[in-house]
N, C-alpha and C. Protein backbone atom coordinates (compact mmCIF):
# COMPACT_ATOMS: atom_id res chain seq x y z
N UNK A 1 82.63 -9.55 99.45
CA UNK A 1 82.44 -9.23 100.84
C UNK A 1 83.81 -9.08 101.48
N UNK A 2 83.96 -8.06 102.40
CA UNK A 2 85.34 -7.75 102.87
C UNK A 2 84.80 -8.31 104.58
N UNK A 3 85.92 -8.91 104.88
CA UNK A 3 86.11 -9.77 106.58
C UNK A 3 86.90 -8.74 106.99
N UNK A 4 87.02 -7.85 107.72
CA UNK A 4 88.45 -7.22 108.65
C UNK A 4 88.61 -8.36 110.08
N UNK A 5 89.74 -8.47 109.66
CA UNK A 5 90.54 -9.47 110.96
C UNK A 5 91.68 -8.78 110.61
N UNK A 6 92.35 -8.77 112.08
CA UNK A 6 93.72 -8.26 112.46
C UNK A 6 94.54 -9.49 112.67
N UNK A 7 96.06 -9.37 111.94
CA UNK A 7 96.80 -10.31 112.31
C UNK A 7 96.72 -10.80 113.78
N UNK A 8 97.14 -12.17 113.89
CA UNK A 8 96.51 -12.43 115.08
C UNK A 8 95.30 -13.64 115.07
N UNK A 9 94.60 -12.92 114.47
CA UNK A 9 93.34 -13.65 114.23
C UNK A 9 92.93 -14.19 113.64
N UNK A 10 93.69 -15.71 113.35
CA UNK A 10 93.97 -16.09 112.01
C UNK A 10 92.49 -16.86 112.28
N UNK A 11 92.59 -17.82 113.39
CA UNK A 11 91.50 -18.77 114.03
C UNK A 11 90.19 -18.16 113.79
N UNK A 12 89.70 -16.81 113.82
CA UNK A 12 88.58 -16.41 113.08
C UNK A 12 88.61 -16.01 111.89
N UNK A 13 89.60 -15.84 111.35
CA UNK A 13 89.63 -15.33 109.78
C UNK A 13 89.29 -16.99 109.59
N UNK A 14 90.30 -17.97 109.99
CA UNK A 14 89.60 -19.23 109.04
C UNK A 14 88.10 -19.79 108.96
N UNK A 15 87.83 -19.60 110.66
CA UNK A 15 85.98 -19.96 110.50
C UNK A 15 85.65 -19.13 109.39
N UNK A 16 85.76 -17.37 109.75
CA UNK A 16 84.90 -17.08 108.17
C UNK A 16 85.23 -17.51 106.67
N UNK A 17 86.54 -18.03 106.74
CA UNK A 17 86.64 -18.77 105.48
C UNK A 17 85.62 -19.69 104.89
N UNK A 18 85.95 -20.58 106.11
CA UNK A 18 85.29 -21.84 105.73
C UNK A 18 83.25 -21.97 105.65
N UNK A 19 83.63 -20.41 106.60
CA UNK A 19 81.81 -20.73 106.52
C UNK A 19 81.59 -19.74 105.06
N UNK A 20 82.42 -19.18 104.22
CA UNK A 20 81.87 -18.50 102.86
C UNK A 20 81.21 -19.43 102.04
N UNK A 21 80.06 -19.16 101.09
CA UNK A 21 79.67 -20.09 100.54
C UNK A 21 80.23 -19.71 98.84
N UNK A 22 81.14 -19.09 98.93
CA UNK A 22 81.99 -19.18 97.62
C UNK A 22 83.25 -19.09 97.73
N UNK A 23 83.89 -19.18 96.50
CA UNK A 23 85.73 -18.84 96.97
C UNK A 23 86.15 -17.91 97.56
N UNK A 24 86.96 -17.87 98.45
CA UNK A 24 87.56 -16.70 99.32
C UNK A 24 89.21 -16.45 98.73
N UNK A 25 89.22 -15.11 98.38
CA UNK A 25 90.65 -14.81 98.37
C UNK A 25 91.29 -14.27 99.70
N UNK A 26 92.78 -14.71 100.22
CA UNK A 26 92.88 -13.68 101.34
C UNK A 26 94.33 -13.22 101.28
N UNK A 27 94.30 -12.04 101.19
CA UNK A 27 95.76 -11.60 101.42
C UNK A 27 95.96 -10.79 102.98
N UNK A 28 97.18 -11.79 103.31
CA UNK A 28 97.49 -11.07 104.75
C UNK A 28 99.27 -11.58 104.93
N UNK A 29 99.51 -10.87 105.60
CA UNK A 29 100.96 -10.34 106.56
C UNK A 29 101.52 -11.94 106.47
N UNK A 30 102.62 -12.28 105.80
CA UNK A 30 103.22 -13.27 105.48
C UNK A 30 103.98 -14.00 106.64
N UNK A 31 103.97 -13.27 107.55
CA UNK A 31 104.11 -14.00 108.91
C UNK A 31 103.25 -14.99 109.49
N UNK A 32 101.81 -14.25 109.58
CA UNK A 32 100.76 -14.83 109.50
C UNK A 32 100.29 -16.51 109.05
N UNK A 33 100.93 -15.97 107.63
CA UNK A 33 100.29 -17.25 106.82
C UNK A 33 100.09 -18.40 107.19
N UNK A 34 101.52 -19.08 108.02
CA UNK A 34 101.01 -20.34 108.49
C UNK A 34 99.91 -20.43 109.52
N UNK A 35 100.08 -19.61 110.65
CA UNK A 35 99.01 -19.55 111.02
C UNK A 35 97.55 -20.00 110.50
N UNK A 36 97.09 -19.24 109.90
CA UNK A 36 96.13 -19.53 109.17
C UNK A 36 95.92 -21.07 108.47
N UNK A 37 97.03 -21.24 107.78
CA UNK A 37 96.84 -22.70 107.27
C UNK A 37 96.41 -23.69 108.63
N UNK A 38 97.11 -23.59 109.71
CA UNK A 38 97.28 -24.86 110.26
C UNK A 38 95.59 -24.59 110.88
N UNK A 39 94.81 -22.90 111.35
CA UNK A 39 93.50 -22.73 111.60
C UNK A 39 92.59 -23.22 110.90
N UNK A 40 93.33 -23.47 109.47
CA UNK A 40 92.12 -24.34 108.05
C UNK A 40 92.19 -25.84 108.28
N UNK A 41 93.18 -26.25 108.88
CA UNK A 41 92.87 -27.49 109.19
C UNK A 41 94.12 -28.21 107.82
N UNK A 42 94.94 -27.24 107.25
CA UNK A 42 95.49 -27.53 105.86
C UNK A 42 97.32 -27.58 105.75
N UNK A 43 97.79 -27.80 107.48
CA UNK A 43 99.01 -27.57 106.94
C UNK A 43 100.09 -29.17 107.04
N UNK A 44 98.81 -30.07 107.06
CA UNK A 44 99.67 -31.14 106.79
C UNK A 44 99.53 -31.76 105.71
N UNK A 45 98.90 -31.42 104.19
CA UNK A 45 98.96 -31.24 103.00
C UNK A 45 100.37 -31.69 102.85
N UNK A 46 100.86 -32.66 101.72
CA UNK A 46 102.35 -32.69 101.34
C UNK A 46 102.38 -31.34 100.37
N UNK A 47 103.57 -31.01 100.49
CA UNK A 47 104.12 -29.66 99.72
C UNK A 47 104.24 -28.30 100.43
N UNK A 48 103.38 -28.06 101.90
CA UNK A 48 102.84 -26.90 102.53
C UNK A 48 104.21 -26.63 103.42
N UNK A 49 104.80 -25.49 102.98
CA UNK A 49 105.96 -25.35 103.76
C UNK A 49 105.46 -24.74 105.16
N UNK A 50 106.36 -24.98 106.20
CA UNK A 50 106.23 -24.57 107.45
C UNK A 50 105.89 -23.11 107.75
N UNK A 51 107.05 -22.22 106.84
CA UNK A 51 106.93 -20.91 106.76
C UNK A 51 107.17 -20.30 105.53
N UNK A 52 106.62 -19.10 105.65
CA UNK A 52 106.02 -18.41 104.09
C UNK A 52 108.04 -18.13 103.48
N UNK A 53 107.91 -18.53 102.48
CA UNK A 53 109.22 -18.24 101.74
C UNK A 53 109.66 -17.14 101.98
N UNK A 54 110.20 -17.18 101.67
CA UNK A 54 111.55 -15.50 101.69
C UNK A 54 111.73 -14.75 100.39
N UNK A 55 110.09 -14.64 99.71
CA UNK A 55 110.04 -13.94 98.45
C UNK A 55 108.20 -13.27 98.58
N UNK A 56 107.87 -12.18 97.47
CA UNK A 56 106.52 -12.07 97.57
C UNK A 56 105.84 -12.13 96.48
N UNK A 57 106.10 -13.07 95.77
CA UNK A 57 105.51 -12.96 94.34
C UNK A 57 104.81 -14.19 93.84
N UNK A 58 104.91 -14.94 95.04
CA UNK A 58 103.81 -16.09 94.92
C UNK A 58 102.39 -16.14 95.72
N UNK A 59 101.76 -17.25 95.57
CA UNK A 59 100.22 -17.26 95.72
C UNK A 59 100.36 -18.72 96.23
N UNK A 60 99.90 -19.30 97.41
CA UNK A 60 99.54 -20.42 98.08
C UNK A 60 97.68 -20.80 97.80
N UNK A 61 97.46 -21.50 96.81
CA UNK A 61 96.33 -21.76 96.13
C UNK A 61 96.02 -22.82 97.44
N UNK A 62 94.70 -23.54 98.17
CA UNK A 62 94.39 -24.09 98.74
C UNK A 62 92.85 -24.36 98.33
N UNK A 63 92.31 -25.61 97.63
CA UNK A 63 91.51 -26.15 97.48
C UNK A 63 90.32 -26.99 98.34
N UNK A 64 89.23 -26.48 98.91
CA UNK A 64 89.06 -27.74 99.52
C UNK A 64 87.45 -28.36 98.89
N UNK A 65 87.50 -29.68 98.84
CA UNK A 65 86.27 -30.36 98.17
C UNK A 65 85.68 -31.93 99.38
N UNK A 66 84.51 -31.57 99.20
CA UNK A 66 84.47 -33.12 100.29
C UNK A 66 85.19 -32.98 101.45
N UNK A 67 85.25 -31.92 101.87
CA UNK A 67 86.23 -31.78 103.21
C UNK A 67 87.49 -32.22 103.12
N UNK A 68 88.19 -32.58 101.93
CA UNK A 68 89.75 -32.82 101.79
C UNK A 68 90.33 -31.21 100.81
N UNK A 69 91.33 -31.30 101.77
CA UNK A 69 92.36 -29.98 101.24
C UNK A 69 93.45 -30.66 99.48
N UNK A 70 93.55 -29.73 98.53
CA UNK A 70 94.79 -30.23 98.01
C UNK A 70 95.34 -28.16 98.03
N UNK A 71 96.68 -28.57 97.76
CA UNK A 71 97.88 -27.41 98.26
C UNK A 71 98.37 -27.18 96.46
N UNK A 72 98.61 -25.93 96.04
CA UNK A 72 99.83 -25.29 95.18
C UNK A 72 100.01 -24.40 95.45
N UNK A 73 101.27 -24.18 94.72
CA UNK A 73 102.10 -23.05 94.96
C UNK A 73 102.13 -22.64 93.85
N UNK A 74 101.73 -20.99 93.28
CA UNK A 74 101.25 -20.33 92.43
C UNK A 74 102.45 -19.20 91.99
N UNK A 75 103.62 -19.56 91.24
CA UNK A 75 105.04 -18.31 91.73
C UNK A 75 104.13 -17.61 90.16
N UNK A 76 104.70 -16.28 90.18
CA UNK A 76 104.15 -15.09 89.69
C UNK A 76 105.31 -14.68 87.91
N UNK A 77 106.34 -15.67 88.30
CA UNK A 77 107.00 -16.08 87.09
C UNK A 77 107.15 -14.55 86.57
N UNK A 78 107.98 -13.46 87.07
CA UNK A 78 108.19 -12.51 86.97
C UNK A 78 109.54 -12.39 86.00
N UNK A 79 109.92 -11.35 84.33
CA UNK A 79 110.74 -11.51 83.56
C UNK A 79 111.77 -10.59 84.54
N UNK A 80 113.01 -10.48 84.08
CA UNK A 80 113.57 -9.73 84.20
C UNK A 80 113.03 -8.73 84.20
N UNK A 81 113.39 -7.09 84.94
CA UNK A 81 112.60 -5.84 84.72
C UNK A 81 111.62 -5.30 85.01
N UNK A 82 110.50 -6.99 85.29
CA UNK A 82 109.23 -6.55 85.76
C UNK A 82 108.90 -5.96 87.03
N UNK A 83 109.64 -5.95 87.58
CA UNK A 83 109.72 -5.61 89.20
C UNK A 83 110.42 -4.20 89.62
């Protein structure tokens, strides 16, 4: 299922997160990102940086079970060349 939300709108992109009844992937505008975390209720997780790194080849994995969040950071471990 595709959600269109415009940056901005992180606060409804997260309700529809949270109300999916399966995993949600979301890729959006890396500015954004925290946004969104702190709308999930997830950015005081230890490890959750303030703002999205200064690279694009990682993945911010966010788990939640029992209503508790756990946080990784997913880098894309790119060789030389691949890019």
């Amino acid at each position: 299922m595709r959600t269109p939300h415009a940056v901005g709108a992180e606060a409804a992109l997260a309700r529809a997160a949270l109300a999916a009844p399966q995993p949600v992937l979301v890729c959006w505008e890396h500015h954004g990102v925290p946004r969104l975390v702190r709308a999930l209720g997830a950015d005081r997780l230890p490890g959750v940086p303030a703002a999205w790194p200064d690279r694009h080849d990682v993945v911010w994995a966010f788990t939640r079970r029992s209503g508790r969040w756990t946080f990784r950071e997913v880098p894309q471990h790119l060789l030389s060349g691949d890019a």
